[in-house]
Protein backbone atom coordinates (compact mmCIF):
# COMPACT_ATOMS: atom_id res chain seq x y z
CA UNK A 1 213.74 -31.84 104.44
CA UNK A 2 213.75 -35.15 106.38
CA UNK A 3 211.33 -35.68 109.33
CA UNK A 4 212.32 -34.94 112.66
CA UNK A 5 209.31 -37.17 113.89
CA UNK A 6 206.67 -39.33 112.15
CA UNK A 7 202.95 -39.19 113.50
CA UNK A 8 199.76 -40.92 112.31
CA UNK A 9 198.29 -38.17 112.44
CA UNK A 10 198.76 -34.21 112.65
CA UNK A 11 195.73 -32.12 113.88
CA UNK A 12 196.31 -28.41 113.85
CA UNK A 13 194.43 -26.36 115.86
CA UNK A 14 193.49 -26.48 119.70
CA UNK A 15 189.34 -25.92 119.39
CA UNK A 16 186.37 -28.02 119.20
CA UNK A 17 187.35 -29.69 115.88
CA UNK A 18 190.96 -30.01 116.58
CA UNK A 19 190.05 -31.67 119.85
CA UNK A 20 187.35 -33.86 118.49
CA UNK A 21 189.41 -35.06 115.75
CA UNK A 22 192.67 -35.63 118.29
CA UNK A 23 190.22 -37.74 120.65
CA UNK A 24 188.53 -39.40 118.28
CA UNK A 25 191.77 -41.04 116.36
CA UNK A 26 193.67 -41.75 119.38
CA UNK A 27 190.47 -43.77 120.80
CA UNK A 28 189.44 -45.29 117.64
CA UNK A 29 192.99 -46.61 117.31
CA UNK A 30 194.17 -47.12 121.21
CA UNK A 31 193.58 -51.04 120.47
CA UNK A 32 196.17 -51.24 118.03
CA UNK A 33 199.01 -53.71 118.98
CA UNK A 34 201.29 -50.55 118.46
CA UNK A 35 198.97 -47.50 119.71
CA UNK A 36 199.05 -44.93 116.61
CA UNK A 37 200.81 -41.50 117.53
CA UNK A 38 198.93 -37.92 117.16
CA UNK A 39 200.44 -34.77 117.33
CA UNK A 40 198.52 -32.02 118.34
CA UNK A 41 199.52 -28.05 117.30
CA UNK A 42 198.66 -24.70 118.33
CA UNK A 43 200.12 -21.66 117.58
CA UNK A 44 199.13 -20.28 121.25
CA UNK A 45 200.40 -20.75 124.48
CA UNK A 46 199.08 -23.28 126.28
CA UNK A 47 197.37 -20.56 128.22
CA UNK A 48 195.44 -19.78 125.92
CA UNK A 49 194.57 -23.38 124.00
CA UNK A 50 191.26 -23.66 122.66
CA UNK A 51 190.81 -20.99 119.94
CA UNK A 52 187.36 -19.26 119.67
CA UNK A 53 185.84 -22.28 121.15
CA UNK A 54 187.28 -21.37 124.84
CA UNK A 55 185.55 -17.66 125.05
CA UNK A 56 182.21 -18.47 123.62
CA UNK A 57 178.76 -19.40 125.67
CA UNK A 58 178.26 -22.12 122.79
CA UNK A 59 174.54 -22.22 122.35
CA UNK A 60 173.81 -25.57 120.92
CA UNK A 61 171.25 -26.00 118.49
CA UNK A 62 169.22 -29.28 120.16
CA UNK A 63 166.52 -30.27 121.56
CA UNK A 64 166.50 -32.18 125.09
CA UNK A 65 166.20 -35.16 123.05
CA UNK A 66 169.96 -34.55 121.61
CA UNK A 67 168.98 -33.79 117.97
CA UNK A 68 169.68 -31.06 115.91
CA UNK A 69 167.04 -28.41 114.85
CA UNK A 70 165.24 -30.26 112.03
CA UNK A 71 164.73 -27.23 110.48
CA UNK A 72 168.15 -26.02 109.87
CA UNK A 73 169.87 -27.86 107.09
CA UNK A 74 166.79 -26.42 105.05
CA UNK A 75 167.01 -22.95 106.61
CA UNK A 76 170.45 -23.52 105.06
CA UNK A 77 169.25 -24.02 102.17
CA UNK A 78 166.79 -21.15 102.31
CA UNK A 79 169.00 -18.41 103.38
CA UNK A 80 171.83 -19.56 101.03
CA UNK A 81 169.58 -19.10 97.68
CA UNK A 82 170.66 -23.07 97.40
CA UNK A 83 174.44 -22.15 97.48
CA UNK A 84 175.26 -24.01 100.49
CA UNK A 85 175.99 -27.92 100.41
CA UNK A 86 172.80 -29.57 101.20
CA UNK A 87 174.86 -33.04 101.80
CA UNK A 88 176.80 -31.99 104.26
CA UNK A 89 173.88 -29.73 106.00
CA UNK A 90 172.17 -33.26 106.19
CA UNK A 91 175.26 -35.01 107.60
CA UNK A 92 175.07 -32.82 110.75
CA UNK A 93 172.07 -32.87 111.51
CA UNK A 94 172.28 -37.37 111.26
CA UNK A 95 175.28 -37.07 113.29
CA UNK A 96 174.75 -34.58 116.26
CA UNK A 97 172.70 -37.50 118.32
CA UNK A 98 176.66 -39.80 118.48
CA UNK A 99 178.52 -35.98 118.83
CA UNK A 100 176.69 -35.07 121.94
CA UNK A 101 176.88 -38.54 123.29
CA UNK A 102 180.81 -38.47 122.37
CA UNK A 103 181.11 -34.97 124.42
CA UNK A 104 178.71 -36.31 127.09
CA UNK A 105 180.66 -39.32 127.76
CA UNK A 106 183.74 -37.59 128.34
CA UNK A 107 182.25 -35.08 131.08
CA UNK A 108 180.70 -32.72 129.35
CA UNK A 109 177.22 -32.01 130.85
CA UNK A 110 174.30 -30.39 128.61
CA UNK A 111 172.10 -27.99 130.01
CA UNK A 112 168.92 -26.33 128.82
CA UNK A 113 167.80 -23.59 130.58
CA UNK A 114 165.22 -21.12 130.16
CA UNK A 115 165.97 -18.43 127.61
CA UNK A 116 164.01 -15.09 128.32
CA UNK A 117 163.04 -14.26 124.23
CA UNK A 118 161.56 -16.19 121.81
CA UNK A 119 163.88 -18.19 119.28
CA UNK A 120 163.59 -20.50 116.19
CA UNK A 121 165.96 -23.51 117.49
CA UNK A 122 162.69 -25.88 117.42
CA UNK A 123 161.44 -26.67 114.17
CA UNK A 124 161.87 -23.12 112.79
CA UNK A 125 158.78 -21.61 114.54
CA UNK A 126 159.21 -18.76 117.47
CA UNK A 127 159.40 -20.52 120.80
CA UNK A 128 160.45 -20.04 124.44
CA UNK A 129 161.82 -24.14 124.16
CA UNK A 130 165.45 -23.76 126.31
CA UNK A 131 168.09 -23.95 123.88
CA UNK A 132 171.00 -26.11 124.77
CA UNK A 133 174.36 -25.40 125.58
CA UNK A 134 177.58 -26.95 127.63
CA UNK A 135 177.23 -26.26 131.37
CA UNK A 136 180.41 -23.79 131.33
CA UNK A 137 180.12 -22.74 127.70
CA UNK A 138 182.61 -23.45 125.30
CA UNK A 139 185.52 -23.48 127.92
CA UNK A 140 184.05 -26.52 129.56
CA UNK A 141 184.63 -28.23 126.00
CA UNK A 142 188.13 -27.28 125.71
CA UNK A 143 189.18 -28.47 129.49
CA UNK A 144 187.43 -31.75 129.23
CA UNK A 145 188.36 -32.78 126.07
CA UNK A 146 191.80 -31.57 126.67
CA UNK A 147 192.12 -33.59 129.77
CA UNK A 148 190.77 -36.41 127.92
CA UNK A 149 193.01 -36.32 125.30
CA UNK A 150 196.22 -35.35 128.01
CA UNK A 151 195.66 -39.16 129.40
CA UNK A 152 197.02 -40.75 125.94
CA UNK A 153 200.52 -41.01 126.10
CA UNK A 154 200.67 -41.54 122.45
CA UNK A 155 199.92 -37.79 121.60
CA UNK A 156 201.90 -34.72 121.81
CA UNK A 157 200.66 -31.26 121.66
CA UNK A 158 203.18 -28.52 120.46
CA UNK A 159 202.09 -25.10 121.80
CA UNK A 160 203.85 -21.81 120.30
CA UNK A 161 204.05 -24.06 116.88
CA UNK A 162 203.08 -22.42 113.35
CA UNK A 163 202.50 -24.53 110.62
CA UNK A 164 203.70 -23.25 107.51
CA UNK A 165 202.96 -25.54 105.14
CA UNK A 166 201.63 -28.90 103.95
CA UNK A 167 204.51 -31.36 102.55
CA UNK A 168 203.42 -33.87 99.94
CA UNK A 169 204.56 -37.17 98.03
CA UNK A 170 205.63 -37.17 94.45
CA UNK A 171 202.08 -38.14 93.69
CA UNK A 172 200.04 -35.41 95.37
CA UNK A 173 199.20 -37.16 98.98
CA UNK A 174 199.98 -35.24 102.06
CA UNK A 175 202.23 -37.04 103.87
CA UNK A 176 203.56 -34.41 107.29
CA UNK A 177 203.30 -30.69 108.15
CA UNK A 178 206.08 -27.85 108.20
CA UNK A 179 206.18 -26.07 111.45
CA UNK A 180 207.83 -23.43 112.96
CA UNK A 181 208.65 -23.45 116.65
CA UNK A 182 209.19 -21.11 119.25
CA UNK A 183 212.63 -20.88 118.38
CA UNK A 184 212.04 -19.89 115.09
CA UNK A 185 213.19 -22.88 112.73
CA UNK A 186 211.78 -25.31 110.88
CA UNK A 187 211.13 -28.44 111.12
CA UNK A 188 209.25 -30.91 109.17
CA UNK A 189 206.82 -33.53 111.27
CA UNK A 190 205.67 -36.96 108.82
CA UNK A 191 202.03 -38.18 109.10
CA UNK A 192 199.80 -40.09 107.42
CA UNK A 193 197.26 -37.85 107.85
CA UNK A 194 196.28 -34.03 108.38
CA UNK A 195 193.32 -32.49 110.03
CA UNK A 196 193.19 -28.59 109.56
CA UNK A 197 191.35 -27.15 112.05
CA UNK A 198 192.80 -23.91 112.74
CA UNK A 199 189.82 -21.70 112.17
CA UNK A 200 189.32 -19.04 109.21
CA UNK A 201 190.85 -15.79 108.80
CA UNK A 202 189.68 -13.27 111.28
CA UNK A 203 192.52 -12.64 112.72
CA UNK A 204 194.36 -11.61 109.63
CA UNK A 205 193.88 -7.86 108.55
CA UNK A 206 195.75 -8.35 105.26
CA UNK A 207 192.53 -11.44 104.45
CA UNK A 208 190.21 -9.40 106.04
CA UNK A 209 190.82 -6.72 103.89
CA UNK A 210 191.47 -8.34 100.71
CA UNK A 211 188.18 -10.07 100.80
CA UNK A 212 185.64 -7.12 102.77
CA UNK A 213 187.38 -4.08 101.62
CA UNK A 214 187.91 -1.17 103.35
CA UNK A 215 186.66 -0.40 107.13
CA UNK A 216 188.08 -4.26 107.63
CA UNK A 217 190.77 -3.32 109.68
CA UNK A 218 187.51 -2.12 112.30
CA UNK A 219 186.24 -4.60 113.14
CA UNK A 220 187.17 -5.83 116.60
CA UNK A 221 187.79 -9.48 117.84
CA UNK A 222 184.51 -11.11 119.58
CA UNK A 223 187.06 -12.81 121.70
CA UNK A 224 190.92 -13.05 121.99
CA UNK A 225 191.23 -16.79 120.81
CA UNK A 226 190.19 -15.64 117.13
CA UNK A 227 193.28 -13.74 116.90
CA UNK A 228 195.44 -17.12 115.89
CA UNK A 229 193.00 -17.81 113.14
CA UNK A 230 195.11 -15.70 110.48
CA UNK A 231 194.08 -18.04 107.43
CA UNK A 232 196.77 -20.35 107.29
CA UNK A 233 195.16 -23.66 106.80
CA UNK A 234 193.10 -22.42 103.48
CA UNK A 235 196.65 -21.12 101.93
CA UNK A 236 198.07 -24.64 102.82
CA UNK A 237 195.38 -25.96 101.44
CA UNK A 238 195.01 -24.24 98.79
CA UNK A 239 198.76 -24.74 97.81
CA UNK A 240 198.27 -28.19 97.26
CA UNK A 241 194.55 -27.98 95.17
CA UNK A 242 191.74 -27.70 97.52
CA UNK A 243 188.43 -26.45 96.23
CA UNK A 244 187.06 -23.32 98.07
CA UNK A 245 183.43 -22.67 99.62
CA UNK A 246 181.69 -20.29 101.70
CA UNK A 247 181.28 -16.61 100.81
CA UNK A 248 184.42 -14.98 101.40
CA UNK A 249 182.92 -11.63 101.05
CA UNK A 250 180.92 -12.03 104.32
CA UNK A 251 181.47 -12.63 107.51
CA UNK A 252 179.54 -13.33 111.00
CA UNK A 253 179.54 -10.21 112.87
CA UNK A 254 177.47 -9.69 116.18
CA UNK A 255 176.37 -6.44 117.97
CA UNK A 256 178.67 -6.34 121.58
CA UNK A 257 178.81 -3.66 124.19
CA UNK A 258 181.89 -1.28 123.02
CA UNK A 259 181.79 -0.24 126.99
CA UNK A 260 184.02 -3.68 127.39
CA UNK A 261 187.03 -5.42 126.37
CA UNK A 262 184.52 -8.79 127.64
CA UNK A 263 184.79 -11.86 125.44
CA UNK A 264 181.37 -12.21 123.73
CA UNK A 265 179.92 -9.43 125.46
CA UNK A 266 176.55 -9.15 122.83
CA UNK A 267 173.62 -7.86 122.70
CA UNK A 268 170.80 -10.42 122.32
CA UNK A 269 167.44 -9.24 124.31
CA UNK A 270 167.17 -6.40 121.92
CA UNK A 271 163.68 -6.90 120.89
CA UNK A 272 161.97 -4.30 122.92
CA UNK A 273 163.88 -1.63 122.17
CA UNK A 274 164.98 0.45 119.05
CA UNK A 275 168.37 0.84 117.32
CA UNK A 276 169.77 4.31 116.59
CA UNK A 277 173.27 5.48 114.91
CA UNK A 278 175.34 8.02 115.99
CA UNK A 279 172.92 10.92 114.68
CA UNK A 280 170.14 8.93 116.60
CA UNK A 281 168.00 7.67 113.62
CA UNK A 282 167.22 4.30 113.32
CA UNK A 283 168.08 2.05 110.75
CA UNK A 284 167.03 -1.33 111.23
CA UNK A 285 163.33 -3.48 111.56
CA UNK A 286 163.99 -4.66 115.59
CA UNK A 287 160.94 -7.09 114.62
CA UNK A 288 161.59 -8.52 111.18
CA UNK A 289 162.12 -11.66 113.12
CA UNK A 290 163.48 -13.72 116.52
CA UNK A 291 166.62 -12.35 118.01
CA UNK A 292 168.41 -15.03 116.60
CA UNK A 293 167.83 -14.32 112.69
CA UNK A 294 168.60 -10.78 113.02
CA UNK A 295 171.23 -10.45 115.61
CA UNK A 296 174.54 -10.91 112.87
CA UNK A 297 172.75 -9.12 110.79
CA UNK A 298 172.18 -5.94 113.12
CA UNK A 299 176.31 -6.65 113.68
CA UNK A 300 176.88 -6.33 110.10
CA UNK A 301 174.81 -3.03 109.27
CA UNK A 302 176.62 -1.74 112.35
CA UNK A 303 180.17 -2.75 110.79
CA UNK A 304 179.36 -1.71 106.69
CA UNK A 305 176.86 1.09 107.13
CA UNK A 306 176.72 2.74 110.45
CA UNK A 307 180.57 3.33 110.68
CA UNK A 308 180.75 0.64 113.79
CA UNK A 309 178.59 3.38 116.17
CA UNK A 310 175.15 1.84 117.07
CA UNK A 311 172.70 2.29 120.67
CA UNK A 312 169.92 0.21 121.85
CA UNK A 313 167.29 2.24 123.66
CA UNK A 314 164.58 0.52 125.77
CA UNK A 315 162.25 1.15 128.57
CA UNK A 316 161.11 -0.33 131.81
CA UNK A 317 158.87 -2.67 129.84
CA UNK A 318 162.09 -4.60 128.60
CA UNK A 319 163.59 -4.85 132.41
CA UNK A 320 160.26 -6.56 133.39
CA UNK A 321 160.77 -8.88 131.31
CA UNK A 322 161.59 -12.21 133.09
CA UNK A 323 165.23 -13.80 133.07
CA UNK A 324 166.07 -10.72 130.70
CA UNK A 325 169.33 -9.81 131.86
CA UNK A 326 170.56 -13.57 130.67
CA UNK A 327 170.03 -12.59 127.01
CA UNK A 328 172.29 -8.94 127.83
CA UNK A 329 175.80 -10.61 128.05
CA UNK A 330 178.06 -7.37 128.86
CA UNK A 331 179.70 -7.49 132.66
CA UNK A 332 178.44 -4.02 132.27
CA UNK A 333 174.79 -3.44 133.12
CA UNK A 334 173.02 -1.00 130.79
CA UNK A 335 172.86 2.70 130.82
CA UNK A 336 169.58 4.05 133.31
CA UNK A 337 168.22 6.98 133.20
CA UNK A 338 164.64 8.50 134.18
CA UNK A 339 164.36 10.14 130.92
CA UNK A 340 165.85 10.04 127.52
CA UNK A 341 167.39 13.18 127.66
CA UNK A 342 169.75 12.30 130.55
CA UNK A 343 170.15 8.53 128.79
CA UNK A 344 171.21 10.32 125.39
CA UNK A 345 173.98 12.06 127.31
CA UNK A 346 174.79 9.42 129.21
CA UNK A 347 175.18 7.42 125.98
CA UNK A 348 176.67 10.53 124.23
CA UNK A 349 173.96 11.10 121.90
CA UNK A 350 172.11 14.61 120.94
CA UNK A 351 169.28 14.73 123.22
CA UNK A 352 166.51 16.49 121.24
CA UNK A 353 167.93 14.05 118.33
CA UNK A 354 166.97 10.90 120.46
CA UNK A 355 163.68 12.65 122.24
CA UNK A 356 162.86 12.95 118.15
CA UNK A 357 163.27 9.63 117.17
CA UNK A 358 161.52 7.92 120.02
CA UNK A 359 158.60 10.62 119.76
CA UNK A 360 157.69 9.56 116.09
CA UNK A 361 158.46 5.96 116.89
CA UNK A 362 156.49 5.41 119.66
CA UNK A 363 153.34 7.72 117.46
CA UNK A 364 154.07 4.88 114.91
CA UNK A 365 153.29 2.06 116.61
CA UNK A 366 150.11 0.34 116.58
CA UNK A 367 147.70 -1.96 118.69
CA UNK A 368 147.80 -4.97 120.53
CA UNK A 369 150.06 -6.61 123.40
CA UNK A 370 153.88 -6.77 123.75
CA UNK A 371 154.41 -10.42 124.12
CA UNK A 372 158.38 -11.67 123.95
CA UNK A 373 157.56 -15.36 123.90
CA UNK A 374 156.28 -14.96 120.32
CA UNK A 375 156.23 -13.02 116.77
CA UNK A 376 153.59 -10.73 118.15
CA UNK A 377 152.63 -8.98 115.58
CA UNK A 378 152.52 -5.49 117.23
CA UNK A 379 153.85 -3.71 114.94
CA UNK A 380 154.60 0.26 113.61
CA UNK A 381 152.63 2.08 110.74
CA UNK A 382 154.14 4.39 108.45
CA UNK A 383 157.43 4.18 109.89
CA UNK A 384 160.33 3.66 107.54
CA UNK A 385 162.66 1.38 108.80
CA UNK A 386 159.09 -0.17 110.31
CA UNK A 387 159.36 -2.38 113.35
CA UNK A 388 157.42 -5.28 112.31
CA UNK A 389 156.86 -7.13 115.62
CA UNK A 390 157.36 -6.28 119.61
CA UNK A 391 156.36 -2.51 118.60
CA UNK A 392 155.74 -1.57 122.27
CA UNK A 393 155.97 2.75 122.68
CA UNK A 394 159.36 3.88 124.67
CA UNK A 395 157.50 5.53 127.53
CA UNK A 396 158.04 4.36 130.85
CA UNK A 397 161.23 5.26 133.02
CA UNK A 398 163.51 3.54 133.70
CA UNK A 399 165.22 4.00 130.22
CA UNK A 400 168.27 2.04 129.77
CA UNK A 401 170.81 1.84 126.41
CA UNK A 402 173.80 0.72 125.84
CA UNK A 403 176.31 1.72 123.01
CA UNK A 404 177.17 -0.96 120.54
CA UNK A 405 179.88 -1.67 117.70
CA UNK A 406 180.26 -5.29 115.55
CA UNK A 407 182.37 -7.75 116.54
CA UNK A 408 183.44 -10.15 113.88
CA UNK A 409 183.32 -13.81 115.16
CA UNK A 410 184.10 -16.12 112.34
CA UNK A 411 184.49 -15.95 108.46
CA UNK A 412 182.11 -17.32 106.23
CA UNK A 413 184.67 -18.80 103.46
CA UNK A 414 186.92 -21.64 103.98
CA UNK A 415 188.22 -24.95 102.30
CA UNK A 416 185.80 -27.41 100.63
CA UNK A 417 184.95 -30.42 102.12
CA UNK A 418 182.52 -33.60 101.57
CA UNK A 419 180.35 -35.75 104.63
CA UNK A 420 183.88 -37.23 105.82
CA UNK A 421 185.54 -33.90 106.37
CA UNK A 422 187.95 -35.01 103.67
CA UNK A 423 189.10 -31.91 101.62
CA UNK A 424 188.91 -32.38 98.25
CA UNK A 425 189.65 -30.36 94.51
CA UNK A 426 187.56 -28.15 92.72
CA UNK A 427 186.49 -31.81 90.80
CA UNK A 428 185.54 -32.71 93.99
CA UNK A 429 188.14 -35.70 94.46
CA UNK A 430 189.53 -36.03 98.02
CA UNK A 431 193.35 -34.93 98.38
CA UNK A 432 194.63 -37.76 99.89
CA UNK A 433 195.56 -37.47 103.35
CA UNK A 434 193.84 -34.15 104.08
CA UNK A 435 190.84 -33.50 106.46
CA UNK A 436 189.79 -30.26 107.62
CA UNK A 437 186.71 -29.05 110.34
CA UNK A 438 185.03 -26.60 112.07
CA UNK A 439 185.19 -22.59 110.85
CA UNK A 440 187.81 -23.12 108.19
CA UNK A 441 185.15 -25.23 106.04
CA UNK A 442 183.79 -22.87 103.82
CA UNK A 443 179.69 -23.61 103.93
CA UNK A 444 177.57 -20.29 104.64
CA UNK A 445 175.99 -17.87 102.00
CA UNK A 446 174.71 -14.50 103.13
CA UNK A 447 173.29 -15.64 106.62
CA UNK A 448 174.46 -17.72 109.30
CA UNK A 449 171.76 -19.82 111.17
CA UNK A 450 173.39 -19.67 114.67
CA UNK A 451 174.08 -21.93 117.32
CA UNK A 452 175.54 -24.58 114.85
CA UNK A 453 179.52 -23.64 114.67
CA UNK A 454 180.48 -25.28 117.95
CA UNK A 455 178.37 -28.15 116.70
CA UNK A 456 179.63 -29.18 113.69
CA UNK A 457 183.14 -28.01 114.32
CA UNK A 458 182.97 -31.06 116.80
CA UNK A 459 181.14 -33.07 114.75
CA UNK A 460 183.33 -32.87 111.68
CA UNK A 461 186.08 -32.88 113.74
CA UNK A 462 185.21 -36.38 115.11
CA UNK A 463 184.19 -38.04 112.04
CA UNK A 464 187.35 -36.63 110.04
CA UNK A 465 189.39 -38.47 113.25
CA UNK A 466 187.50 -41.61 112.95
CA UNK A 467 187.35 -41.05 109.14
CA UNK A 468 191.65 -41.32 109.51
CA UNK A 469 192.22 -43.98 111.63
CA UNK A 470 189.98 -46.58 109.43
CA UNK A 471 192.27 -45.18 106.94
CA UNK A 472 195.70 -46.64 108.59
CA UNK A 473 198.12 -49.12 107.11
């Protein structure tokens, strides 16, 4: 198949990486005497460009100073048993400080405002520091950068385009991309260079099944961008030898108000309150630690062993709680009641069942303060599932609940990369000509430490653009 056009580079994939990597190439090489071309595809309309990035709130992990969490490359390492590379943990974190300031100088302004819970984004210790995030959430990323990148008249973006697979020279490099368009044929488009940044495999059953087993096909989207990601990019990647990493087995999954067809309608301010499943008995430790190290895994009990029915049940106690209805991000406000009878049918749960559960909770729980801007401590006695912190007794009305299922958001397992987002064999060599960032990079074993995929999606995404255009003939 001969080329119908010849780029310097193909990106594929309209997110954070895809976007990064597009606008980093076309600037790093605009001073060329003959300005390199880009082409940019995505299998969406162009209603809908942006992937997963466009629907999410994209919490940044940062401090005000524009640094990543120091902690987290070795929380990485910590929650991954050592799995997860260490390298490229380390990369991020030295590279956030010229990401933001590449995001920043293009319009995007960072905010930090008050959270109303107590987190580990500073230094791994349970604070009330504001987290970060792009004034407009992740949507304010894709418009900016997208108009950004719409002022180069050397790149093209292809909406409604599949690619199908990767084509290659005699000797192994990649060398252009098959694509399908909205007509239905193919057609082959020559680069130098590839950047596959088209997301993992959530939105392919078949995957999702293969890899999770059965009850896969249950899980809902988080949001409807995620539906595009079907895979594709590992299987071309994979076609021509890339290494895998990541655990393919799991996935990030996050508790969301099943009252809503919302985008990223989840349950974060949970810590006052109890979890029940649909017989009303609880089944997780609410305490064991901030809101942000158990939230995906509350969404993945819900999804593999509470078959996807869950409630949260609070009191008045969380409602006082300052700012709290910023960490409750339904469009639906919770269930009220005046007592947990008329809640539980309000919720649809057996009330003597939930009248039960809260009576030998609350009996359970010991001394000492309720205090949400800390681990503090209060915690149950002789209850099994315990509640090791925020213990506080479910007694004063107003009662509120809502009912919850898991949302999966991204896949854990993905192609293998090194620091320059090149993707390379299992023997670790680079395939020439092949780049890949954000969720398709395999790098997460058994837990996700959040607020990092919209950061290094555009941070790998940049350097593998800049990466490519040092690379040009």
């Amino acid at each position: 198949m001969q080329p119908t056009q010849n780029y310097d580079l193909v990106v594929i994939g309209s997110g954070a990486a895809g976007l990064a990597a597009a606008l980093s190439f076309a600037e790093a090489t605009a001073e060329r005497p003959s300005p390199a071309r880009v082409a940019l595809l995505e299998r969406s309309p162009e209603s809908e460009r942006g992937g997963a990035t466009r629907w999410t709130g994209a919490f940044l992990r940062i401090t005000e100073e524009r640094k990543l969490d120091p902690d987290w490359p070795d929380h990485v390492k910590r929650v991954s048993g050592g799995l997860s590379d260490y390298d490229y943990c380390k990369t991020l974190e030295r590279e956030v400080p010229a990401t933001l300031k590449f995001i920043e100088e293009h319009g995007v302004e960072l905010v930090f405002n008050e959270f109303p819970i107590a987190h580990t984004f500073d230094g791994g210790t349970a604070r009330m520091t504001p987290p970060g995030n792009p004034k407009g959430g992740g949507a304010a990323i894709v418009s900016t950068l997208s108009a950004a990148l719409d002022r180069h008249n050397n790149v093209d973006v292809y909406f409604e385009t599949e690619a199908v697979r990767l084509a290659t020279t005699d000797d192994g490099a990649v060398n252009g991309v098959v694509v399908r368009g909205n007509d239905g044929r193919l057609k082959l488009l020559g680069s130098q260079a590839v950047v596959l940044a088209c997301g993992g495999f959530e939105g392919n059953p078949e995957m999702l099944t293969r890899y999770l087993g059965n009850q896969a096909c249950d899980l809902p989207l988080i949001a409807p961008g995620i539906a595009y990601n079907r895979g594709d990019g590992i299987r071309m990647a994979t076609e021509v030898g890339a290494d895998t990493a990541g655990q393919f087995d799991m996935i990030h999954a996050e508790p969301v108000d099943r009252r809503t067809t919302s985008a990223d309608a989840v349950l974060y301010g949970y810590i006052g309150g109890i979890f029940v499943n649909g017989k009303a008995e609880r089944f997780f430790d609410e305490g064991k630690d901030t809101w942000d190290n158990t939230f995906e895994l509350v969404g993945y009990e819900i999804w593999r062993h509470q078959n996807q029915e869950a409630y949260w049940i609070a009191d008045a106690k969380t409602l006082a709680i300052p700012g709290i209805e910023n960490a409750l991000l339904s469009d639906v406000p919770p269930e009220q009641a005046d007592s947990l009878s008329e809640l539980a049918r309000k919720l649809g749960l057996e009330p003597e069942a939930v009248e039960k559960t809260v009576a030998e909770f609350n009996a359970a729980t010991g001394p000492g303060e309720f205090d949400h801007t800390r681990m503090d401590g209060k915690s149950t006695i002789g209850l099994v599932p315990p509640k090791s912190n925020w213990a506080v007794p479910l007694d004063t009305p107003p009662f509120i609940g809502i009912p919850l299922t898991a949302a999966i958001c991204f896949t854990y397992g993905g192609v293998r990369t090194d620091v320059d987002a090149r993707v390379v064999t299992p023997a670790g060599i680079p395939v020439p000509g092949l780049y890949a960032a954000g969720e398709i990079t395999g790098l997460f074993y058994h837990e996700y430490p959040p607020a990092t995929s919209v950061l290094r999606s555009l941070t790998f995404g940049r350097i593998a653009g800049s990466h490519a255009a040092a690379q040009l003939s």
